[in-house]
N, C-alpha and C. Protein backbone atom coordinates (compact mmCIF):
# COMPACT_ATOMS: atom_id res chain seq x y z
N UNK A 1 -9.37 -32.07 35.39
CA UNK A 1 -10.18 -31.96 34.20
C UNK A 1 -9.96 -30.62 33.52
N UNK A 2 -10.07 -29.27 34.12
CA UNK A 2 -9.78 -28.01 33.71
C UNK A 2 -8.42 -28.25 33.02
N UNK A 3 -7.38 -28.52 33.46
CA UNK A 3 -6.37 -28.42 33.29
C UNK A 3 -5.94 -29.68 31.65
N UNK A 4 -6.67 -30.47 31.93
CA UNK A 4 -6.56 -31.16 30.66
C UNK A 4 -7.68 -30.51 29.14
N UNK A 5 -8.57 -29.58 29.84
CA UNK A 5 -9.53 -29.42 29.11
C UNK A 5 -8.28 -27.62 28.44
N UNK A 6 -7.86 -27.15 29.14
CA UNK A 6 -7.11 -25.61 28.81
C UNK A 6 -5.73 -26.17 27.65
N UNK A 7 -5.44 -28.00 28.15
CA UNK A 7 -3.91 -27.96 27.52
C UNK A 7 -4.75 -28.61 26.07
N UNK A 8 -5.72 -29.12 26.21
CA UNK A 8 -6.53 -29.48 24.60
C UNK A 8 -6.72 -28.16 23.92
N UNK A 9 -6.88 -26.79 24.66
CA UNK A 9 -7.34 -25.67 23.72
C UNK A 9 -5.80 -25.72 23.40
N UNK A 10 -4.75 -25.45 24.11
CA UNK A 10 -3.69 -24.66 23.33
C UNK A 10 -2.76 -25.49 22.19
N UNK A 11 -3.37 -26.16 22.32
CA UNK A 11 -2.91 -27.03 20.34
C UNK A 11 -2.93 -25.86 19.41
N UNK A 12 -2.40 -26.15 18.37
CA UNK A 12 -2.55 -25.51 17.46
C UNK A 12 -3.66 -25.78 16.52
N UNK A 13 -4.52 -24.45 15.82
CA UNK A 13 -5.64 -24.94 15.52
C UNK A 13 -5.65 -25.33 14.31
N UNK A 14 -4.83 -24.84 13.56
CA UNK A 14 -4.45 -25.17 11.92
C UNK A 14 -3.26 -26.17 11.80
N UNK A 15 -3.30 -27.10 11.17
CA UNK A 15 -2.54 -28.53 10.69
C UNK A 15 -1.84 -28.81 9.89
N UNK A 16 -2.68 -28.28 8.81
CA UNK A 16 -2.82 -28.55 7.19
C UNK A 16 -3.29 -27.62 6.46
N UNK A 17 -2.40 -28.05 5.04
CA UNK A 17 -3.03 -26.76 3.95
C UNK A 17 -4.59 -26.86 3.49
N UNK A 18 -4.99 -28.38 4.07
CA UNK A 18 -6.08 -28.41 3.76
C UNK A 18 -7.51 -27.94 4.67
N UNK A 19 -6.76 -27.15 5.68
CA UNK A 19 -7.78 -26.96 6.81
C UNK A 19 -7.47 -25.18 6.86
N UNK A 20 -6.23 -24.37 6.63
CA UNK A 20 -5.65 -23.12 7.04
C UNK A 20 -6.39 -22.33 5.60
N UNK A 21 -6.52 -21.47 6.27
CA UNK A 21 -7.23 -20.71 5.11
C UNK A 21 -6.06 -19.80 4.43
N UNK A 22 -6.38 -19.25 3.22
CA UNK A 22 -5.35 -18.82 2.25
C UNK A 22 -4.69 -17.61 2.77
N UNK A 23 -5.90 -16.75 3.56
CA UNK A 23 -5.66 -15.10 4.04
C UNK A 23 -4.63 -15.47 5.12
N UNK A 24 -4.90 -16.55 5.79
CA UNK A 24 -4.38 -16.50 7.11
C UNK A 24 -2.50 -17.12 6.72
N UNK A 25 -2.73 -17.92 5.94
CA UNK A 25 -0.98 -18.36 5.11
C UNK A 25 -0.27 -17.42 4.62
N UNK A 26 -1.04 -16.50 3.65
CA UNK A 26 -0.37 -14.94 2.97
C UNK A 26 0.35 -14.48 4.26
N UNK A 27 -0.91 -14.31 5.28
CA UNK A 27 -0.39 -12.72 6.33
C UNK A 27 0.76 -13.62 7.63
N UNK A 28 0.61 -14.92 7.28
CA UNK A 28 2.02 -15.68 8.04
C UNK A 28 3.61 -15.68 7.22
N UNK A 29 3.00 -15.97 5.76
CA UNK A 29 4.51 -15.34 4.73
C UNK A 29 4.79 -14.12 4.94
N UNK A 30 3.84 -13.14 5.21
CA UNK A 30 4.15 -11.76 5.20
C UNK A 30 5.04 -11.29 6.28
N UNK A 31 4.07 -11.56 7.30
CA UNK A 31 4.55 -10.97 8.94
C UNK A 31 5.23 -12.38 9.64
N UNK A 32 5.46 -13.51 9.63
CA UNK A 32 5.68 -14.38 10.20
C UNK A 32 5.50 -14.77 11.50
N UNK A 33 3.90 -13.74 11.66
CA UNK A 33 3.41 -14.30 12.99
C UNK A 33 2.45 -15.43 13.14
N UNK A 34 3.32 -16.31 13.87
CA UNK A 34 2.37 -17.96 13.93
C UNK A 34 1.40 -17.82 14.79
N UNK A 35 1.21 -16.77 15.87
CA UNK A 35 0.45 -16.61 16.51
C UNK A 35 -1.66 -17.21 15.90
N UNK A 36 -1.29 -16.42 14.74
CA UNK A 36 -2.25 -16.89 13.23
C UNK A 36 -2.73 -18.44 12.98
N UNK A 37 -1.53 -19.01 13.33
CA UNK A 37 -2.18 -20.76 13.50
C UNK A 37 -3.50 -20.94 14.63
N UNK A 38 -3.27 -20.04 16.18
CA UNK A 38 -4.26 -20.49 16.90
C UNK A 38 -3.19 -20.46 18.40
N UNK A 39 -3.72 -21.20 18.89
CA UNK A 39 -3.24 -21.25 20.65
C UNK A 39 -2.30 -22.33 20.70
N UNK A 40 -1.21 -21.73 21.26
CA UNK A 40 0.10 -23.01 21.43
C UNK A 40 1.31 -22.15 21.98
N UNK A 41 1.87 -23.27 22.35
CA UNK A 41 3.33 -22.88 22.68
C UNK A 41 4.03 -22.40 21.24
N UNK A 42 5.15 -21.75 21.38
CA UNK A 42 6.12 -21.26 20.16
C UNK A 42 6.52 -22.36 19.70
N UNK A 43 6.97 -23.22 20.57
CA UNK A 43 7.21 -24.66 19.77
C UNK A 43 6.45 -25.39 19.37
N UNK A 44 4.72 -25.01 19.78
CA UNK A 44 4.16 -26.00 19.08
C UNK A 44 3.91 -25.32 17.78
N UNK A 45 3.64 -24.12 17.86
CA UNK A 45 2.95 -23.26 16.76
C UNK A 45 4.29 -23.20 15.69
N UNK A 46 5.77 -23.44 15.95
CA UNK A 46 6.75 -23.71 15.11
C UNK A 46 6.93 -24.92 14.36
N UNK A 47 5.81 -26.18 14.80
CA UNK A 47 6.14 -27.03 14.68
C UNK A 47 4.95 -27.84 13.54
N UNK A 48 3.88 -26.89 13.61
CA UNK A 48 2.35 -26.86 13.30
C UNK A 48 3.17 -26.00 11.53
N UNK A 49 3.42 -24.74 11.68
CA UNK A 49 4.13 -24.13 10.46
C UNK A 49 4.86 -25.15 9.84
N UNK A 50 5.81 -25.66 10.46
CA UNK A 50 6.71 -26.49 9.67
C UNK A 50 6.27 -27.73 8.90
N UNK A 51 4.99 -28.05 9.28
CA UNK A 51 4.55 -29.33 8.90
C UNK A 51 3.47 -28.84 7.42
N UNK A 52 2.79 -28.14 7.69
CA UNK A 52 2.04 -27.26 6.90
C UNK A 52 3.14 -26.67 5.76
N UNK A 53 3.91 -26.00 5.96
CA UNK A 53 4.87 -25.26 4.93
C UNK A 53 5.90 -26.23 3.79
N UNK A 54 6.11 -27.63 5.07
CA UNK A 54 6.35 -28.97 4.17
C UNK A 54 5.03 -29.66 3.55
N UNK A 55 4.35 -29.72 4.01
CA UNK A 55 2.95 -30.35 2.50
C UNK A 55 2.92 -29.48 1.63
N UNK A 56 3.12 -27.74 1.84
CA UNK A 56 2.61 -26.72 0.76
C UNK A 56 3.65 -27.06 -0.30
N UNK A 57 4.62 -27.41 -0.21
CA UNK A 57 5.83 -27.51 -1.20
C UNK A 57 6.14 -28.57 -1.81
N UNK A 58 5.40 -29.85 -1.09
CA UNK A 58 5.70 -31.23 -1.92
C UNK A 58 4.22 -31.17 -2.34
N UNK A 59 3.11 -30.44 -1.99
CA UNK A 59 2.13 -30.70 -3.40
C UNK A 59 1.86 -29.16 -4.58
N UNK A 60 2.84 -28.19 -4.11
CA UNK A 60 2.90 -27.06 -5.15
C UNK A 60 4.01 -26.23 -5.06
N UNK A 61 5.70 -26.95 -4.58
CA UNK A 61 6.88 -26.35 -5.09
C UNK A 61 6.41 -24.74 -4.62
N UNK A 62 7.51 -24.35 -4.38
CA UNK A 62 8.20 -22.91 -4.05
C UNK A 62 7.52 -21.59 -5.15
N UNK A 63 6.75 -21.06 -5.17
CA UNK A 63 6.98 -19.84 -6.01
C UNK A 63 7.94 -19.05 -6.46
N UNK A 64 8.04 -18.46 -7.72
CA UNK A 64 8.71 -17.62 -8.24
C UNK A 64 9.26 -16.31 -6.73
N UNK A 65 7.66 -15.64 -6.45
CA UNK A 65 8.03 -15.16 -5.24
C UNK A 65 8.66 -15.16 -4.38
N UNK A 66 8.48 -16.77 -3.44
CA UNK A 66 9.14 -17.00 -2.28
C UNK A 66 10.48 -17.10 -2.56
N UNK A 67 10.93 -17.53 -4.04
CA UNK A 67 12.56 -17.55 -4.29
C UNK A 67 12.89 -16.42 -4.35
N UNK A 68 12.32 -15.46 -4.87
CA UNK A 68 12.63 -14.28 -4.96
C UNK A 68 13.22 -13.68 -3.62
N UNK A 69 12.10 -13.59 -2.84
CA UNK A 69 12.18 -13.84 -1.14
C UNK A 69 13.42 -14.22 -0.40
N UNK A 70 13.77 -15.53 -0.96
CA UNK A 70 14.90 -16.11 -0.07
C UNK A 70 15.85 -15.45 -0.27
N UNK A 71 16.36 -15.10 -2.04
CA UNK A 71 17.37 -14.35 -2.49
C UNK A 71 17.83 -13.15 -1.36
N UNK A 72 16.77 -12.42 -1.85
CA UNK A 72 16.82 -11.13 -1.10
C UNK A 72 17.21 -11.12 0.10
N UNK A 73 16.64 -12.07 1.00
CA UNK A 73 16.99 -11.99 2.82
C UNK A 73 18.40 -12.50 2.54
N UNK A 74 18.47 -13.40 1.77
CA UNK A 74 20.02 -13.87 1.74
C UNK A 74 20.58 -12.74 1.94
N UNK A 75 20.86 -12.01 0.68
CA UNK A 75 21.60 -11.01 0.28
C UNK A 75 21.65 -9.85 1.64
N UNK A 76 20.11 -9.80 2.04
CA UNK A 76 20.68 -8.38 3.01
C UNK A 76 21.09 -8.98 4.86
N UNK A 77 21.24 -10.89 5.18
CA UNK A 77 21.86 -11.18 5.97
C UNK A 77 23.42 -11.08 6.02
N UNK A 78 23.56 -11.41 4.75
CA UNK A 78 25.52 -10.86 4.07
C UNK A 78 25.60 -9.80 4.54
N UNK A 79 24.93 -8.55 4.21
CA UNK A 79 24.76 -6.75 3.71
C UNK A 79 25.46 -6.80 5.44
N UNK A 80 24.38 -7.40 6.38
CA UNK A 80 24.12 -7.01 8.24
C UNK A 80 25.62 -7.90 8.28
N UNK A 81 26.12 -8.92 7.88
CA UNK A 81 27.22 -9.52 8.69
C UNK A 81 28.29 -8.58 8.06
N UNK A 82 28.25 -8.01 6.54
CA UNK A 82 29.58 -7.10 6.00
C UNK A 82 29.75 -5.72 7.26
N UNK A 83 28.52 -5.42 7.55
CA UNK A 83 28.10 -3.68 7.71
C UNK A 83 28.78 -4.45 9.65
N UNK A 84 28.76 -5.20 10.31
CA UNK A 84 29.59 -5.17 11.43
C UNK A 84 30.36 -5.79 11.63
N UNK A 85 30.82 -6.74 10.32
CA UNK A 85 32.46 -7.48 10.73
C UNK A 85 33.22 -6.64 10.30
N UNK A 86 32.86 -5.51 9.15
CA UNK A 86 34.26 -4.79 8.47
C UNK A 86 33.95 -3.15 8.60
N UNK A 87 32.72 -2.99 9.98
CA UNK A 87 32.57 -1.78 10.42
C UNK A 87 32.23 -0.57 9.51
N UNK A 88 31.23 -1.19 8.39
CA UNK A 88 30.89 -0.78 6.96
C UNK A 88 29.34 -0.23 7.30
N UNK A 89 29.15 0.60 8.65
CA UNK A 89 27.92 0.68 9.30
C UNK A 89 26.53 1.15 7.78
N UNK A 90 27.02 1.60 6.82
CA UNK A 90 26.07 2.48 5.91
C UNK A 90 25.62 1.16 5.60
N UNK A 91 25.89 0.07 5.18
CA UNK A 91 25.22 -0.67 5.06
C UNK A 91 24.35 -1.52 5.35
N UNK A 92 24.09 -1.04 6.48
CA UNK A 92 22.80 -1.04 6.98
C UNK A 92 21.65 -0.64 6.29
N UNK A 93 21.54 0.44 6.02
CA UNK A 93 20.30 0.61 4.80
C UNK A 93 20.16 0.18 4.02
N UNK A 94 21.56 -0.31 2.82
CA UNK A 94 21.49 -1.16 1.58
C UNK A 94 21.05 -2.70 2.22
N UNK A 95 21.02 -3.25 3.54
CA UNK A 95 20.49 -4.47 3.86
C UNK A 95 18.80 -4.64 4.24
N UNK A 96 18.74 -3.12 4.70
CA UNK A 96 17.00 -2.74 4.93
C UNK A 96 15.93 -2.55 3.78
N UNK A 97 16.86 -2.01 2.51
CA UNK A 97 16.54 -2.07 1.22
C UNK A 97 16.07 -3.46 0.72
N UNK A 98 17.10 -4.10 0.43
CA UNK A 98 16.99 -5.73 0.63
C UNK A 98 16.04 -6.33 1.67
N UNK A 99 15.88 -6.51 2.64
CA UNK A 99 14.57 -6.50 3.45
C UNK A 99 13.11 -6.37 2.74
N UNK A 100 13.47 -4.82 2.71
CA UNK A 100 12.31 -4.15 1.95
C UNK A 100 11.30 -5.01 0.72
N UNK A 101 12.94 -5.56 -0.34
CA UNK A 101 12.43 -6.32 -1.56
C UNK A 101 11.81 -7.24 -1.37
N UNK A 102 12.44 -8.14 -0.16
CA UNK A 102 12.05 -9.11 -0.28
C UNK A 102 10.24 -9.54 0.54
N UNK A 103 9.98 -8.69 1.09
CA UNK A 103 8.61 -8.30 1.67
C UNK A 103 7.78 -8.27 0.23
N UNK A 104 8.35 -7.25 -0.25
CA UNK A 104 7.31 -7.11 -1.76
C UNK A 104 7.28 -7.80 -2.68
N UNK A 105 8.56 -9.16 -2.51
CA UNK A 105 8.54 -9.88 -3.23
C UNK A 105 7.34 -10.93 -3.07
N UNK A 106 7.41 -11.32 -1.44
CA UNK A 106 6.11 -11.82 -0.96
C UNK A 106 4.84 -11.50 -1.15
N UNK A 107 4.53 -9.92 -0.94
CA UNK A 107 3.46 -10.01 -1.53
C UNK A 107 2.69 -9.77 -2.78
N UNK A 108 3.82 -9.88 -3.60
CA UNK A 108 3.36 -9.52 -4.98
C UNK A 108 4.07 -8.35 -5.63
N UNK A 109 4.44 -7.76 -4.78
CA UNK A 109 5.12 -6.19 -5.04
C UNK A 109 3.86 -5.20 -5.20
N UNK A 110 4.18 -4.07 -6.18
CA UNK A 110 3.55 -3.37 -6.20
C UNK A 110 2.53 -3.59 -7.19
N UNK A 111 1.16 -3.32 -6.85
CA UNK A 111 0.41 -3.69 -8.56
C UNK A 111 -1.20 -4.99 -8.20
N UNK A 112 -0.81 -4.59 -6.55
CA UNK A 112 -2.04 -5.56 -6.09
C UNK A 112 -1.84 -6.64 -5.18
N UNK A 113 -0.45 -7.43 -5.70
CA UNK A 113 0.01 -8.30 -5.16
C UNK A 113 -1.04 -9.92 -4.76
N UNK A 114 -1.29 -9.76 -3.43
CA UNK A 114 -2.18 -10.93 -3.12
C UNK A 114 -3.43 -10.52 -3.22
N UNK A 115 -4.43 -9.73 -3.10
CA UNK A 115 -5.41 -9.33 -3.24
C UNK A 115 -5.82 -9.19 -4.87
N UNK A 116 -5.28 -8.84 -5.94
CA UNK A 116 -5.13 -8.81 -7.92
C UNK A 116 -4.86 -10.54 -7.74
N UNK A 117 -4.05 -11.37 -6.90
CA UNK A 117 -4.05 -12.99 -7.24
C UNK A 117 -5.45 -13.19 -7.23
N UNK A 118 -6.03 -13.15 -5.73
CA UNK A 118 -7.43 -13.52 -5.68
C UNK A 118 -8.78 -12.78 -6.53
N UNK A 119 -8.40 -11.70 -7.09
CA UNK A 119 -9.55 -11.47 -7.85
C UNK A 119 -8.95 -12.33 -9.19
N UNK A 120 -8.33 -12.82 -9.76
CA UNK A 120 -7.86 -12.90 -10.81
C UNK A 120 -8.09 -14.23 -11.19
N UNK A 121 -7.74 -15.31 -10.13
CA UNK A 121 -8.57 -16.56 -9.77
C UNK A 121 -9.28 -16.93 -9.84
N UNK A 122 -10.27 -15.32 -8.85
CA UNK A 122 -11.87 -15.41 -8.92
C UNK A 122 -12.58 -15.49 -10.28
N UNK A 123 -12.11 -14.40 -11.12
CA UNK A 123 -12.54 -14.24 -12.65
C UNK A 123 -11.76 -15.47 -13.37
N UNK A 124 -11.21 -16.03 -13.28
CA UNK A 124 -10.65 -17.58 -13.86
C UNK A 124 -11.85 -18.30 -13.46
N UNK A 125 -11.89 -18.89 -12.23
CA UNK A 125 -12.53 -19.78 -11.82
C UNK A 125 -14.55 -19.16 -11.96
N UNK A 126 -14.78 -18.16 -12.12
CA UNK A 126 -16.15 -17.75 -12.65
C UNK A 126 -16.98 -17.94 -11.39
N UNK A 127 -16.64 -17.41 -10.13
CA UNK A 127 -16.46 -17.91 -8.64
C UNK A 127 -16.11 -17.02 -7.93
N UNK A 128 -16.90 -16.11 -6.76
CA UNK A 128 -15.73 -15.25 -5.63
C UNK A 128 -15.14 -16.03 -4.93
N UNK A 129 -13.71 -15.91 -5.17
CA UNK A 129 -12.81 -16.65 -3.62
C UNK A 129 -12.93 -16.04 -2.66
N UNK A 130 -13.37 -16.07 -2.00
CA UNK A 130 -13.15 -15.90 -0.10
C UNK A 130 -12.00 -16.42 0.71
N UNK A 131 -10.54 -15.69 0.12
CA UNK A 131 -9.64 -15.80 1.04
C UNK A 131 -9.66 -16.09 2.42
N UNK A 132 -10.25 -16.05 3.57
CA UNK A 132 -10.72 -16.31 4.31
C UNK A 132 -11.78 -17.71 4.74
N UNK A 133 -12.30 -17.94 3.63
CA UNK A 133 -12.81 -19.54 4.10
C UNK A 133 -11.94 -20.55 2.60
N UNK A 134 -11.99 -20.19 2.14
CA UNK A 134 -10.84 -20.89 0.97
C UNK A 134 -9.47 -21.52 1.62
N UNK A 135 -9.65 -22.45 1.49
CA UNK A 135 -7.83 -22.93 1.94
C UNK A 135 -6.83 -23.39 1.33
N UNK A 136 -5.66 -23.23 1.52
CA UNK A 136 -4.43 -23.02 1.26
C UNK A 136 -4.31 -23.89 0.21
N UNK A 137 -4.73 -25.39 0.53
CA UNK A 137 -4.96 -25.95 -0.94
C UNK A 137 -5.89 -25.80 -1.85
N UNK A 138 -6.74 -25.34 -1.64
CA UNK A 138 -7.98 -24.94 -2.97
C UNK A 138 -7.86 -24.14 -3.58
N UNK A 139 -6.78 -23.03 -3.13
CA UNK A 139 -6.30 -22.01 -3.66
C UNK A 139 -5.62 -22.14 -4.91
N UNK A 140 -4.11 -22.71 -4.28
CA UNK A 140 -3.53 -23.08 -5.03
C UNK A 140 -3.63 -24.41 -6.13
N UNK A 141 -4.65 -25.22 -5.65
CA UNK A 141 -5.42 -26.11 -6.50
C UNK A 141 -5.86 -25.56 -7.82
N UNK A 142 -6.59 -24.74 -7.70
CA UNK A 142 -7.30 -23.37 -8.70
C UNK A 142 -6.62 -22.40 -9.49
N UNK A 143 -5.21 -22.18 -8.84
CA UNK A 143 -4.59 -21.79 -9.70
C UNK A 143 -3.30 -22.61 -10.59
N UNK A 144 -3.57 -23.89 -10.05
CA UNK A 144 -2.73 -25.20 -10.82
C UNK A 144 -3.47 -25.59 -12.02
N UNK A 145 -5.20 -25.56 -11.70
CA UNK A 145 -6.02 -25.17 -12.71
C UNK A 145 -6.03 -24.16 -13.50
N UNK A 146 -5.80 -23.59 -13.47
CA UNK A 146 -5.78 -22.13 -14.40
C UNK A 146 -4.68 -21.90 -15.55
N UNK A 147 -3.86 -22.41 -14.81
CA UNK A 147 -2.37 -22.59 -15.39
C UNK A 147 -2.46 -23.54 -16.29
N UNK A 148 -2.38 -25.16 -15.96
CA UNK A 148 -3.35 -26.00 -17.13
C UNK A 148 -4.35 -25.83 -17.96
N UNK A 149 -5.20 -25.28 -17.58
CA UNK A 149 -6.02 -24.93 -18.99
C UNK A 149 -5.53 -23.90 -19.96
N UNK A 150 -4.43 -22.46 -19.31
CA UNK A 150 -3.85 -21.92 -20.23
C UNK A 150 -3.18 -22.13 -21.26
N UNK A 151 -2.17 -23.59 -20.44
CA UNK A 151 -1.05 -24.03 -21.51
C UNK A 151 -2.10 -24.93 -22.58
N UNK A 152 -3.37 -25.41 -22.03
CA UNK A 152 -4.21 -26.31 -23.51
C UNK A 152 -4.41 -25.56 -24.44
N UNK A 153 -5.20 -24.35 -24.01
CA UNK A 153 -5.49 -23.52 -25.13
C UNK A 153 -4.45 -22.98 -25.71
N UNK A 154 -3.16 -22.41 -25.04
CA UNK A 154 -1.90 -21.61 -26.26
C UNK A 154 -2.14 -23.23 -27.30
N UNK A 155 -2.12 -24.54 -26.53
CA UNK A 155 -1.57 -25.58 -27.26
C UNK A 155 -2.64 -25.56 -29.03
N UNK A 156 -3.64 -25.37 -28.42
CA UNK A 156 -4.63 -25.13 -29.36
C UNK A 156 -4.46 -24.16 -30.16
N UNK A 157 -4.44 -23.30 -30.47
CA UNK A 157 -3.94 -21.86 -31.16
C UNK A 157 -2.76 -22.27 -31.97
């Protein structure tokens, strides 16, 4: 019984975008610790992300950001394979640079980043978000809203 009752805790506790809260998705794009889902094996907690990160994208597509993101790691995985197949060691920093971007690309860069999203939302939606009990889809729900009502009104004008 213990033993079935310990392997029920180590599931993963988050599923869905509709259950993971927004703070806890940011600081998994950020740091890419799944640990953040809850209790599991690496494979389950890899497997819990992957399912979650596929709904986030077939009901709200990739951000400007996260492409931004991919670019960048692209670019400074090239930088790390140039800097030790052709013994080009300085480039190492120009790939840490790249690193660098692409972190800030995630979180917004400089200027507030995820924390200026959620107040900005908040004053859209006439509402405090609570990153923290808000989830991943209501979030971005709200700001699919926001976005639609912008383009009515330019339409109006």
């Amino acid at each position: 019984m213990i033993d079935f009752l310990y392997k029920k805790k180590l599931k993963a506790r988050y599923k869905s975008i509709k259950d993971l809260p927004i703070a806890v998705f940011q600081e998994i794009l950020e740091t890419g610790n799944l640990s953040l889902l809850g209790h599991g094996t690496a494979k389950e907690l890899e497997a819990a992300w992957a399912t979650i990160f596929d709904e986030f994208i077939q009901h709200f597509g990739l951000s400007d950001g996260y492409k931004s993101y991919m670019r960048h790691q692209q670019k400074a995985v090239e930088l790390y394979a140039k800097a030790y197949t052709k013994n080009q060691l300085w480039l190492l920093a120009v790939a840490k640079v790249e690193e660098a971007k692409a972190k800030d690309a995630l979180s917004g860069g400089e200027g507030g980043g995820f924390a200026l999203a959620v107040a900005q939302v908040s004053k859209a939606m006439g509402f405090r978000v609570d990153p923290k009990n808000t989830t991943t889809f209501e979030f971005y729900s709200y700001i699919k809203l926001i976005e639609e009502n912008g383009k009515r009104e330019s339409k109006r004008q």
